[in-house]
N, C-alpha and C. Protein backbone atom coordinates (compact mmCIF):
# COMPACT_ATOMS: atom_id res chain seq x y z
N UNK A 1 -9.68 10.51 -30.50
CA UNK A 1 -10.29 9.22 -30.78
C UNK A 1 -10.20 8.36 -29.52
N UNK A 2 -11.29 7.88 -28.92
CA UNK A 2 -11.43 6.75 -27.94
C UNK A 2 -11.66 5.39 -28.56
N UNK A 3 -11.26 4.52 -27.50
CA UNK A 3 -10.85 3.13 -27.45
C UNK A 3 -11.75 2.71 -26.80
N UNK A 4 -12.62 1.53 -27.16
CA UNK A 4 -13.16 0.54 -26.09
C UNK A 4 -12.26 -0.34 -26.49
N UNK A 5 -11.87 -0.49 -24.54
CA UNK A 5 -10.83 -1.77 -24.44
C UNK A 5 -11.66 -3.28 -24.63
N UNK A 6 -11.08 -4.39 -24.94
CA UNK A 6 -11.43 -5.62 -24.61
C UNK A 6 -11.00 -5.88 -23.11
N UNK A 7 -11.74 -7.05 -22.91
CA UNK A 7 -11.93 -7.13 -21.56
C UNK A 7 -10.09 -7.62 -20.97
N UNK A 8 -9.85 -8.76 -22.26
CA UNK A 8 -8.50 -8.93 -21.98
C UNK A 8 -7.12 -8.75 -23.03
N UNK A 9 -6.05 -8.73 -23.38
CA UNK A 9 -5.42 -8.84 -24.08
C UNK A 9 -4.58 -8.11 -23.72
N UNK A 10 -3.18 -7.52 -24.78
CA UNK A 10 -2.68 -7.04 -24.46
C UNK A 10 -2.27 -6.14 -25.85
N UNK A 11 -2.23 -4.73 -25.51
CA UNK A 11 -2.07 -3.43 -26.32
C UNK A 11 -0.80 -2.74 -26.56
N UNK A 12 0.00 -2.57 -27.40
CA UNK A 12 1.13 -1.86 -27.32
C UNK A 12 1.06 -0.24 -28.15
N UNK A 13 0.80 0.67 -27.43
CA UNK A 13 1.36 1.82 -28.20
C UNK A 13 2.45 2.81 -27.98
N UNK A 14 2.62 3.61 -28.85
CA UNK A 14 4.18 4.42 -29.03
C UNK A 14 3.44 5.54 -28.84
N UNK A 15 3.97 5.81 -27.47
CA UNK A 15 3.25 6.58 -26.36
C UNK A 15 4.95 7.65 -26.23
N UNK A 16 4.90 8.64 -25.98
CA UNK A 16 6.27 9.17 -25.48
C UNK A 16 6.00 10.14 -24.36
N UNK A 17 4.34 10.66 -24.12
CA UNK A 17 3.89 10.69 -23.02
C UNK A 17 2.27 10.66 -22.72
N UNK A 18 2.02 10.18 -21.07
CA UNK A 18 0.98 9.90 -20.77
C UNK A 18 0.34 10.71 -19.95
N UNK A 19 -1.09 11.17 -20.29
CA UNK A 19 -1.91 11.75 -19.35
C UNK A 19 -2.96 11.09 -18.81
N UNK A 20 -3.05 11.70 -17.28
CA UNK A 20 -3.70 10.36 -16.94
C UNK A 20 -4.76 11.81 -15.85
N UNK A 21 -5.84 11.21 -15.66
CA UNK A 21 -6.98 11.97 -15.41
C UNK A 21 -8.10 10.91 -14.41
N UNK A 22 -8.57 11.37 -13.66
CA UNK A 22 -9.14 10.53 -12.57
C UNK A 22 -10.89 10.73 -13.15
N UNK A 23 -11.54 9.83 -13.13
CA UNK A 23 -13.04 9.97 -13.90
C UNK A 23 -13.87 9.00 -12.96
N UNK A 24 -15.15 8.99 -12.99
CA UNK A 24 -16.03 8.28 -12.32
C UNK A 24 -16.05 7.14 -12.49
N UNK A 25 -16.41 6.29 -11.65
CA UNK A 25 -17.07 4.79 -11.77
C UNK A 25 -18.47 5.13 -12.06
N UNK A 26 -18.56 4.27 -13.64
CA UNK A 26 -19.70 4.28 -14.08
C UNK A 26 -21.16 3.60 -13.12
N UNK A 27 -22.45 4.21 -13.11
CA UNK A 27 -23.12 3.72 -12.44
C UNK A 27 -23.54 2.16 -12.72
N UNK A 28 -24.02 1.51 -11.73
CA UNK A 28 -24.46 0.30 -11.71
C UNK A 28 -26.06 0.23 -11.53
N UNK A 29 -26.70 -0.87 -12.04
CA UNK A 29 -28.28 -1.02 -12.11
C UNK A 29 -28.48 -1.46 -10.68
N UNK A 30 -28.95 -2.27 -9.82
CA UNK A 30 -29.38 -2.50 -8.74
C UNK A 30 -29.53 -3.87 -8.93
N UNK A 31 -29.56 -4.73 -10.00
CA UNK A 31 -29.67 -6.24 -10.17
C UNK A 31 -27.93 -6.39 -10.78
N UNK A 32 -27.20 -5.28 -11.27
CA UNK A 32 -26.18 -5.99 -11.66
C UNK A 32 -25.13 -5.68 -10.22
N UNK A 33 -25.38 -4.86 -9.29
CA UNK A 33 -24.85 -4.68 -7.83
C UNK A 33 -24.92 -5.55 -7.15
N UNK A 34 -26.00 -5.84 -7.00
CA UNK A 34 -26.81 -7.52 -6.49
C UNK A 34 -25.92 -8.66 -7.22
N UNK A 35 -25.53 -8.81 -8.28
CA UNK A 35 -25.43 -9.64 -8.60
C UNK A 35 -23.94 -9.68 -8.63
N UNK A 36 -23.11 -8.61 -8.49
CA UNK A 36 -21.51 -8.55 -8.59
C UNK A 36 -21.10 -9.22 -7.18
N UNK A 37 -22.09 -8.53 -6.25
CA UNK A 37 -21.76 -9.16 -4.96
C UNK A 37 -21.90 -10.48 -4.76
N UNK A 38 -23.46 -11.12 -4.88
CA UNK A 38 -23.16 -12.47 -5.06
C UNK A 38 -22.08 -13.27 -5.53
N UNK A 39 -21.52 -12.69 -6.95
CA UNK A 39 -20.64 -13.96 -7.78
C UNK A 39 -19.07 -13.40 -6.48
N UNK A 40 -19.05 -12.12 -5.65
CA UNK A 40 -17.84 -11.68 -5.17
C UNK A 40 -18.18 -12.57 -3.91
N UNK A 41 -19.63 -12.93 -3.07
CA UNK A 41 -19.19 -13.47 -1.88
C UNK A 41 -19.30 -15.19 -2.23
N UNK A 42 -19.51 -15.60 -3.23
CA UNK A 42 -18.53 -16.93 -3.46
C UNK A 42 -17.43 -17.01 -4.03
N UNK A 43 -16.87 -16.36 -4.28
CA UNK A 43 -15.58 -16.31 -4.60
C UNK A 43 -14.95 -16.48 -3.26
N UNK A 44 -15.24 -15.08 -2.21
CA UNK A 44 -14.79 -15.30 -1.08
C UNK A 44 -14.70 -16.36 -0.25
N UNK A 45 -15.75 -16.81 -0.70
CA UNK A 45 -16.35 -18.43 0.25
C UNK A 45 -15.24 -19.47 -0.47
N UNK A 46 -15.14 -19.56 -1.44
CA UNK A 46 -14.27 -20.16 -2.12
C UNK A 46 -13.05 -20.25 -2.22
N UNK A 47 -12.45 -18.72 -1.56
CA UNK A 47 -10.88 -18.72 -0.97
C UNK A 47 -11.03 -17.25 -0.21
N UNK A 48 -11.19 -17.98 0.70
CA UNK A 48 -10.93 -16.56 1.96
C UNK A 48 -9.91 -15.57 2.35
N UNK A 49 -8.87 -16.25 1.45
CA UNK A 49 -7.93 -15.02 1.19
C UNK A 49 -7.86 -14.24 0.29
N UNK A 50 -9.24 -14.37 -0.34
CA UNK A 50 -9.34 -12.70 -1.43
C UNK A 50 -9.69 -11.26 -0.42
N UNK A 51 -9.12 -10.42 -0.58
CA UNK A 51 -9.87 -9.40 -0.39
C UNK A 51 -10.00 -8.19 -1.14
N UNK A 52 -10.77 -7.39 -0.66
CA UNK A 52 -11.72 -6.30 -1.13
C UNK A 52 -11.17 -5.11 -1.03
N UNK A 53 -9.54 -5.18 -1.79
CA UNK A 53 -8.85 -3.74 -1.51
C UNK A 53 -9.21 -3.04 -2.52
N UNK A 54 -8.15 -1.55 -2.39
CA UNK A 54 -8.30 -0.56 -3.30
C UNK A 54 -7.66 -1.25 -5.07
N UNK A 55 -7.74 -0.73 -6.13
CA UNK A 55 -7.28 -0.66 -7.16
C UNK A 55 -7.60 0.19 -8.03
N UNK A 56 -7.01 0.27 -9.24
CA UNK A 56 -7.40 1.21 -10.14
C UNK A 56 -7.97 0.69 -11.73
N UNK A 57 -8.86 1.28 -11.96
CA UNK A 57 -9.30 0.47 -13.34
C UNK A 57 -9.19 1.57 -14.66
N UNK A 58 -8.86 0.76 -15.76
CA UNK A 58 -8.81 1.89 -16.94
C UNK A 58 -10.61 2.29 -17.65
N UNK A 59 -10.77 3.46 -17.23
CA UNK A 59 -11.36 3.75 -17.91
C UNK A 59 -11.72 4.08 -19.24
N UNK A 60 -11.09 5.13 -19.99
CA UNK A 60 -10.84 5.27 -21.43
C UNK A 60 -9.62 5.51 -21.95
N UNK A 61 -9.09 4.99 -22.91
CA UNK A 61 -8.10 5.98 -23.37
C UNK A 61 -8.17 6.61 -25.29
N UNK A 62 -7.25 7.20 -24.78
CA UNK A 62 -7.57 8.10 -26.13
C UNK A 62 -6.48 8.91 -26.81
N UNK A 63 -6.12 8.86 -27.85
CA UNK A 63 -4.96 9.46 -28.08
C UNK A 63 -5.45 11.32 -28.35
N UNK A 64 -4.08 11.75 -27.64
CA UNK A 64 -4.65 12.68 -27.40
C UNK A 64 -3.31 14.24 -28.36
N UNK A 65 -2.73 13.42 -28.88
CA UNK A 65 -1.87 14.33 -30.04
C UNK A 65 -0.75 13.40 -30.10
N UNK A 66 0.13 13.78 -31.49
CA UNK A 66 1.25 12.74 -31.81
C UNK A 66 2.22 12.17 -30.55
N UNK A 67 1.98 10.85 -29.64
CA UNK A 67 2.70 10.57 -29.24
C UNK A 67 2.37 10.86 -27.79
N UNK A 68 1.04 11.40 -27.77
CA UNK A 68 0.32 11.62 -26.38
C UNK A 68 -0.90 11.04 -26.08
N UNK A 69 -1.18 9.84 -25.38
CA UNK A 69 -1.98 9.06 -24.72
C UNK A 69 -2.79 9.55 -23.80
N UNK A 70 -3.74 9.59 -23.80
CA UNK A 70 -4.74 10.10 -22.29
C UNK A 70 -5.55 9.14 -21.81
N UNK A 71 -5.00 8.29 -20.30
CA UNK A 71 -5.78 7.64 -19.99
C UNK A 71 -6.83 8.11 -18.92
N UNK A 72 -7.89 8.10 -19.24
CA UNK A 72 -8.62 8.01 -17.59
C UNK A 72 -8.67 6.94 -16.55
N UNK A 73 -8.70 6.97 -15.07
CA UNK A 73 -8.47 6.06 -14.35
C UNK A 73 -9.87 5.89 -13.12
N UNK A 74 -10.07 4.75 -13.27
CA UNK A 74 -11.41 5.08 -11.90
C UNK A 74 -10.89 3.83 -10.67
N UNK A 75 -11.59 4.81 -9.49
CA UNK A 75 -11.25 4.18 -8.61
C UNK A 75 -12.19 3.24 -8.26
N UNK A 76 -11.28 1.89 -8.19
CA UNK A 76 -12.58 0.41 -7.54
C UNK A 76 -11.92 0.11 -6.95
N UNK A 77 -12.48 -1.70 -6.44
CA UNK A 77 -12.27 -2.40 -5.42
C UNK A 77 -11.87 -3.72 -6.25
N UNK A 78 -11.37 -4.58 -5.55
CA UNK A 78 -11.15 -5.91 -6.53
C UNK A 78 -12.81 -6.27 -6.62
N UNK A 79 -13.54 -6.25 -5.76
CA UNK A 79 -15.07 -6.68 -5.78
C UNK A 79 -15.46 -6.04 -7.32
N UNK A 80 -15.07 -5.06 -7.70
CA UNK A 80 -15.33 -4.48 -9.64
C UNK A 80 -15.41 -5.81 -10.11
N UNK A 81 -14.31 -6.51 -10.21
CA UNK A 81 -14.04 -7.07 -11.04
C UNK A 81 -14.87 -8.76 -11.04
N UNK A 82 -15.87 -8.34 -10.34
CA UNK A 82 -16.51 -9.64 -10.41
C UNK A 82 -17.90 -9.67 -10.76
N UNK A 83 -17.75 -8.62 -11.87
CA UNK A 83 -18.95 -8.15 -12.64
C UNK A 83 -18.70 -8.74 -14.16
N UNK A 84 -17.24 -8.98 -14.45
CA UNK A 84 -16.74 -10.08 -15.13
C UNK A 84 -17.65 -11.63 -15.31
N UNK A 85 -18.20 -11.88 -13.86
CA UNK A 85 -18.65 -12.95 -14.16
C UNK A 85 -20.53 -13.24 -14.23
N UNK A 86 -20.61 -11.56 -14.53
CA UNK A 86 -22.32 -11.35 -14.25
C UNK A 86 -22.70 -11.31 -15.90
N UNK A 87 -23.87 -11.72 -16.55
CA UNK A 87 -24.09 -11.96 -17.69
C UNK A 87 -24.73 -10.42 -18.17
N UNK A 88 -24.05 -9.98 -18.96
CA UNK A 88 -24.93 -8.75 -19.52
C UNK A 88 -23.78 -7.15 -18.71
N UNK A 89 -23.24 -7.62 -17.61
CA UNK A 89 -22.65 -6.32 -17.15
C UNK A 89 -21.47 -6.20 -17.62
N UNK A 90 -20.60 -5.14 -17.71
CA UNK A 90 -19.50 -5.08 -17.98
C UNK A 90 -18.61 -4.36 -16.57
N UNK A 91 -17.82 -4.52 -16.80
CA UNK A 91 -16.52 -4.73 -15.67
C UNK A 91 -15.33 -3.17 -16.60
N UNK A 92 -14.84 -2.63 -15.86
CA UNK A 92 -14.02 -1.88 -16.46
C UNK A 92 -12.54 -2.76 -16.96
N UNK A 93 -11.47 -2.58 -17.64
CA UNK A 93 -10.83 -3.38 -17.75
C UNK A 93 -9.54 -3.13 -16.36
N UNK A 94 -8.79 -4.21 -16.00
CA UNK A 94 -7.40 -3.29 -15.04
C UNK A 94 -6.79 -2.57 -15.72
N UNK A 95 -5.94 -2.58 -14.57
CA UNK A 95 -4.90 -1.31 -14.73
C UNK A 95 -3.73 -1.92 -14.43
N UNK A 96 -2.97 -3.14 -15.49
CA UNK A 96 -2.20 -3.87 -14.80
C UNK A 96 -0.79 -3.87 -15.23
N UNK A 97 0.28 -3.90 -14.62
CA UNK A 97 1.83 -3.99 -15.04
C UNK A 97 2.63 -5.52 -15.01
N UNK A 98 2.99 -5.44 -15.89
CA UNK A 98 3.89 -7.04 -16.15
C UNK A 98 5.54 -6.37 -16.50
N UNK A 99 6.21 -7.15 -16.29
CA UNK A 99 8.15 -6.89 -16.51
C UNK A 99 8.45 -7.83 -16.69
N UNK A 100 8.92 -8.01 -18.06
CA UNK A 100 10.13 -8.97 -18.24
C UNK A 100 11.53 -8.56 -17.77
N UNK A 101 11.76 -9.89 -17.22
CA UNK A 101 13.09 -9.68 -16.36
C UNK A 101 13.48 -10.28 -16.60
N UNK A 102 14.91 -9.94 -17.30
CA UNK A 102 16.15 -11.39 -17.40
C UNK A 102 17.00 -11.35 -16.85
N UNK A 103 17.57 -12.61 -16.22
CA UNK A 103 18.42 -12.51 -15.34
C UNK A 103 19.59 -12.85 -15.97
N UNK A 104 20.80 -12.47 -14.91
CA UNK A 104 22.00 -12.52 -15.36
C UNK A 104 22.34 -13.63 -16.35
N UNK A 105 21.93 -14.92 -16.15
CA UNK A 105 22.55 -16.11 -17.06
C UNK A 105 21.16 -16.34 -17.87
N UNK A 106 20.58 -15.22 -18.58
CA UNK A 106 19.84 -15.40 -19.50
C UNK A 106 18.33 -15.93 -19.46
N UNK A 107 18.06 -16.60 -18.18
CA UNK A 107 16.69 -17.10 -18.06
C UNK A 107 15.64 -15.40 -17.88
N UNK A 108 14.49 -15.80 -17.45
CA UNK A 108 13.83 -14.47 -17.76
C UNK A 108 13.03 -15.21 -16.12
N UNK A 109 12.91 -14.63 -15.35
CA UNK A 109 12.20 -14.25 -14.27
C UNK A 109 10.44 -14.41 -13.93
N UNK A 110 10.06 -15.50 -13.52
CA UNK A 110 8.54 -15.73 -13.39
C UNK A 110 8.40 -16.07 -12.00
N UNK A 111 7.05 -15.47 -11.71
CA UNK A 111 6.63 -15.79 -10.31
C UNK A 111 5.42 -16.58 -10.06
N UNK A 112 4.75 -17.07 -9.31
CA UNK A 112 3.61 -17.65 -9.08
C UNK A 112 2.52 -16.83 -8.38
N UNK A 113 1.41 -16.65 -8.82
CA UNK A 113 0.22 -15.50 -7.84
C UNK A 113 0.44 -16.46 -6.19
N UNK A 114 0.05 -15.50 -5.46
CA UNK A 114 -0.63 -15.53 -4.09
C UNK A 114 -2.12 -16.23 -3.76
N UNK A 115 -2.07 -16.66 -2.89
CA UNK A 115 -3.38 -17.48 -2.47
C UNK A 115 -4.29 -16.41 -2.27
N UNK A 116 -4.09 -15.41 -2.36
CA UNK A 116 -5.13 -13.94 -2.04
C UNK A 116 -5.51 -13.26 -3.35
N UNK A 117 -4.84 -14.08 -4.74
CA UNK A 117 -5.71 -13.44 -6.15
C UNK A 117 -6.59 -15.05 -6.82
N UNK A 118 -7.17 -14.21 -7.62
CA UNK A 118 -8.01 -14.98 -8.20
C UNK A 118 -7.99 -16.34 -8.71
N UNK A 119 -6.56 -15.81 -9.43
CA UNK A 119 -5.74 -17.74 -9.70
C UNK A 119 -4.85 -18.06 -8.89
N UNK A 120 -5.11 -18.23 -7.70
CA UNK A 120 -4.05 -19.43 -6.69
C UNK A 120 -3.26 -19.87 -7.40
N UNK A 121 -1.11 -19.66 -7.63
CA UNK A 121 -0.41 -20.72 -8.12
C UNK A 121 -0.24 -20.61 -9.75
N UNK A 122 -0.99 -19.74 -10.32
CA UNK A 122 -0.75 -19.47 -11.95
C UNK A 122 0.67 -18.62 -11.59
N UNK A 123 1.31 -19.19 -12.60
CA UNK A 123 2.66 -18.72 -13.32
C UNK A 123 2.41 -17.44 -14.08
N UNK A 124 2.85 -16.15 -13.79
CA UNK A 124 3.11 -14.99 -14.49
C UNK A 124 4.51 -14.24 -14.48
N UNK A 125 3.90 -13.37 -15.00
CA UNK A 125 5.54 -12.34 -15.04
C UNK A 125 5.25 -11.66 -14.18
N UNK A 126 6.15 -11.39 -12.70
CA UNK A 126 5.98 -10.07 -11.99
C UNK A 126 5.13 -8.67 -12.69
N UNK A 127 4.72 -8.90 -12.02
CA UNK A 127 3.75 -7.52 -11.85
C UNK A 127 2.43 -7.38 -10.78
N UNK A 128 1.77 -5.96 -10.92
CA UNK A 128 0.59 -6.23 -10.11
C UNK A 128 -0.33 -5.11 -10.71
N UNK A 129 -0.88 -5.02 -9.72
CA UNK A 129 -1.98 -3.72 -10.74
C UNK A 129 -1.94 -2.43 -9.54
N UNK A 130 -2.66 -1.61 -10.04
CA UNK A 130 -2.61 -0.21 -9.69
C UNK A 130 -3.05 -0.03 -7.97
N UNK A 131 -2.17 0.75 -7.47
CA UNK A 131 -3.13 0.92 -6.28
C UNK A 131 -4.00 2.44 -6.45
N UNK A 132 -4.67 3.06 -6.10
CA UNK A 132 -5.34 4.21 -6.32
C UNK A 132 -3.85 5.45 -5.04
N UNK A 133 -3.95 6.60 -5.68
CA UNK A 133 -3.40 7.29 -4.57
C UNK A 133 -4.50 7.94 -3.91
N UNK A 134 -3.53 8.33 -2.20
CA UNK A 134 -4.49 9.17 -1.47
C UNK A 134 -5.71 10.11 -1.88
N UNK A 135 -6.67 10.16 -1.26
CA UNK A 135 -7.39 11.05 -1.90
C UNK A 135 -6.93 12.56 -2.07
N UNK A 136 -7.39 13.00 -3.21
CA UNK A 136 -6.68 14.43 -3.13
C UNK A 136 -5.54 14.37 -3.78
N UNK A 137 -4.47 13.14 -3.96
CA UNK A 137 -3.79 12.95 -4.67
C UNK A 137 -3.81 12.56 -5.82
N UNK A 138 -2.49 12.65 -7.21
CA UNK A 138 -2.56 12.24 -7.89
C UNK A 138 -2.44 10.91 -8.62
N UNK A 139 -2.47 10.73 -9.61
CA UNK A 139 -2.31 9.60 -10.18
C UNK A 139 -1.16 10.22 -11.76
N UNK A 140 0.16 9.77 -11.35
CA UNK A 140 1.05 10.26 -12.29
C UNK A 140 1.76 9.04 -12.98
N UNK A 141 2.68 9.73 -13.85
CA UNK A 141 3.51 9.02 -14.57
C UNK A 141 4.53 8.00 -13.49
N UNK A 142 4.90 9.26 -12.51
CA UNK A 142 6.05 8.63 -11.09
C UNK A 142 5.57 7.78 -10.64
N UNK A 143 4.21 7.77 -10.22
CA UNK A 143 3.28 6.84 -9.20
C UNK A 143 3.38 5.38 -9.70
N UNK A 144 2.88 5.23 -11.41
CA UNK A 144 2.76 3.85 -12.13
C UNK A 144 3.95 3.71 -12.12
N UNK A 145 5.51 4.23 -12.56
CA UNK A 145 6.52 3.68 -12.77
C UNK A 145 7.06 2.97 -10.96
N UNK A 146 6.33 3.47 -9.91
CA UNK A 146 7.15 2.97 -8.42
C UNK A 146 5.73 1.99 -8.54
């Protein structure tokens, strides 16, 4: 059984292991390419410390026997994700990690984004999102947990 993700939220399953499988970036039309770039080079214009690195986006997942998850993973650019703001296209969802951290005298651990993501100064929980591995390489269980 496959999942279409929502674009945002957050999912919990009782997973005890994960397969993870590298799959295509779905094709794009030629007006919604056109148009990802546009809404990506004002953004840029808008804070010049975004850039246009590697990441990883979830493609599907799917349970794949009691307690076994299969995600697929495709390789983008942060520029993907600014198909988010194109009317009619869809955007794959991230591939993103958050940790609650509590510290010794009980408070719990928050950081502020970088002037180089999307929200300048928003308050989150440590984390970040996927980097893609080398080509030729994998994408494992070890890789997401470092």
């Amino acid at each position: 059984m496959a999942w279409t993700l929502p674009p945002v939220g957050v999912d919990l399953f009782d997973v005890e292991r994960l397969l993870l499988t590298e799959a295509a970036e779905p094709p794009l039309s030629p007006q919604d390419a056109a148009a990802r770039d546009r809404v990506w080079d004002r953004a840029v214009k808008a804070n010049p410390a975004l850039f246009d690195g590697p990441a990883v986006a979830c493609g599907e997942l799917e349970r794949a026997g009691p307690g076994v998850l299969r995600l697929s993973w495709v390789r983008v650019t942060y520029r993907h994700y600014a198909l988010r703001r194109v009317p009619g296209a869809t955007a794959l969802p991230s591939l993103f990690v958050n940790v609650v951290q509590p510290t010794d005298d009980g408070r719990v651990l928050v950081v502020r984004m970088s002037p180089s993501t999307a929200a300048p100064g928003r308050w989150q929980l440590p984390g970040g999102s996927v980097e893609p591995p080398r080509e030729g390489a994998v994408l494992d269980e070890a890789a997401l947990a470092g």
